[in-house]
Protein backbone atom coordinates (compact mmCIF):
# COMPACT_ATOMS: atom_id res chain seq x y z
CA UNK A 1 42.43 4.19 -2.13
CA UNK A 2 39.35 3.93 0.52
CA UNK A 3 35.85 3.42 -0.51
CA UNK A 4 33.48 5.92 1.07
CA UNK A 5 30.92 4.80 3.94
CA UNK A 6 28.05 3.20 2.39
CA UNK A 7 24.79 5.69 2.10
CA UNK A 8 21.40 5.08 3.68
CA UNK A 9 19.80 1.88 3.06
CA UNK A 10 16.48 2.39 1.22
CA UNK A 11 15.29 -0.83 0.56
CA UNK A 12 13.70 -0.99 4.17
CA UNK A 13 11.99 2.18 3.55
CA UNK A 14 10.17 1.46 0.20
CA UNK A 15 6.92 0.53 -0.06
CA UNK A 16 5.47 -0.87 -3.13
CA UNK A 17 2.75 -3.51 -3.81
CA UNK A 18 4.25 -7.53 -3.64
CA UNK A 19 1.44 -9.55 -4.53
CA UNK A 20 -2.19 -9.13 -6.19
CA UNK A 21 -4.36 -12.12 -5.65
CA UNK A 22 -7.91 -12.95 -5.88
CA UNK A 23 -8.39 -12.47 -2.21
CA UNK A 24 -6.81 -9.14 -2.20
CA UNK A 25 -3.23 -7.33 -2.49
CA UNK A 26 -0.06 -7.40 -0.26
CA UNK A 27 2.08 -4.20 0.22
CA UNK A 28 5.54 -3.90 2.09
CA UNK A 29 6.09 -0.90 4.27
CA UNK A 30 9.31 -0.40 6.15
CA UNK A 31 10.18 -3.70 6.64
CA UNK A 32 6.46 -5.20 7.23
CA UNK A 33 3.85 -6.74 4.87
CA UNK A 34 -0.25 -5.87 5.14
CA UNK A 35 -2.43 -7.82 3.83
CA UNK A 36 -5.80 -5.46 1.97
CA UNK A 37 -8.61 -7.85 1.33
CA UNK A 38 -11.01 -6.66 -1.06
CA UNK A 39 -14.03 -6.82 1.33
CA UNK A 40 -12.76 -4.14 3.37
CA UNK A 41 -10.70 -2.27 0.68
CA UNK A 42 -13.21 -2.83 -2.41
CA UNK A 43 -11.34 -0.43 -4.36
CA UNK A 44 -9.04 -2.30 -5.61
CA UNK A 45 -10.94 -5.64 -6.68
CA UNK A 46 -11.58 -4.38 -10.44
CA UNK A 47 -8.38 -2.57 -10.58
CA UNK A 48 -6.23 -2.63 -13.52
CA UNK A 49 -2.37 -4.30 -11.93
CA UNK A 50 -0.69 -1.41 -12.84
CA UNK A 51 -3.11 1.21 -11.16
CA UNK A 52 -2.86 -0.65 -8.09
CA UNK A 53 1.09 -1.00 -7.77
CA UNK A 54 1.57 3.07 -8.53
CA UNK A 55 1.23 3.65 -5.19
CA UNK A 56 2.62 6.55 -3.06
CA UNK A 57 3.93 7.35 0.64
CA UNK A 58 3.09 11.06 1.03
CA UNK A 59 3.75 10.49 4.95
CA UNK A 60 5.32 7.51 6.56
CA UNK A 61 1.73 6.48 7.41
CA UNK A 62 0.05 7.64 4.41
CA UNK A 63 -0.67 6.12 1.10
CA UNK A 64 -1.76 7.51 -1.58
CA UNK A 65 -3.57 5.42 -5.12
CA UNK A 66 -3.21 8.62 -7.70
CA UNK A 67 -4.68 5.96 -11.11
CA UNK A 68 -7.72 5.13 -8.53
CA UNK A 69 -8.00 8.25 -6.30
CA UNK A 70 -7.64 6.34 -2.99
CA UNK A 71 -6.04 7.31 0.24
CA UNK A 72 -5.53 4.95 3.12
CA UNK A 73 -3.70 5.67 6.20
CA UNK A 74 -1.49 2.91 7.78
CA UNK A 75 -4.54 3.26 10.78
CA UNK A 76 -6.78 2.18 8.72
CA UNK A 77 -4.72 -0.70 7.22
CA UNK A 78 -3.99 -2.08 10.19
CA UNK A 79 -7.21 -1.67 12.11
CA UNK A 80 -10.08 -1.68 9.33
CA UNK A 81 -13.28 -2.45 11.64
CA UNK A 82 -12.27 1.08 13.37
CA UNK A 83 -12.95 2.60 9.53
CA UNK A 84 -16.52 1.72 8.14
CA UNK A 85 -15.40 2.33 4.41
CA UNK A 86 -18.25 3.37 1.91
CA UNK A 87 -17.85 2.46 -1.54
CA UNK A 88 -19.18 2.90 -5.20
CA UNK A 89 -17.38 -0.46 -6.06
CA UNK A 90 -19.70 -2.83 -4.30
């Protein structure tokens, strides 16, 4: 008996939150790590852990916090001084 080619790998393609510090919070996105400090992403300094890791990819570049109502695109992530943020948090 054969075994059937092996599917897709997914693991490179998830994206979840690895690490919540009190500097700010790591995510991994197809195969790379970004680093959010809270001064530029404020939202998610008094965050509760487990609204912070629900976190969604509506687009490749596109992530979506439903628990705290915050969307960030990968832009924005990478580049933050291009995106003056304005926040309630601070």
């Amino acid at each position: 008996m054969k075994s059937e080619k092996a599917g897709i790998v997914t693991s490179e393609n998830r994206t979840e939150v690895t690490n919540v510090s009190s500097h700010g919070i790591w995510i991994y996105h197809i195969g790379k790590e970004y680093f959010l400090d809270y001064d530029k992403f404020p939202w998610f300094k008094n965050a509760k852990i487990g609204e912070v890791v629900n976190i969604e990819t509506p687009s490749e570049e596109h992530f979506y916090w439903p628990d705290l109502d915050v969307d960030l695109h990968l832009e924005s992530i990478k580049h933050p001084e291009k995106f003056p943020l304005i926040s309630k948090e601070n």
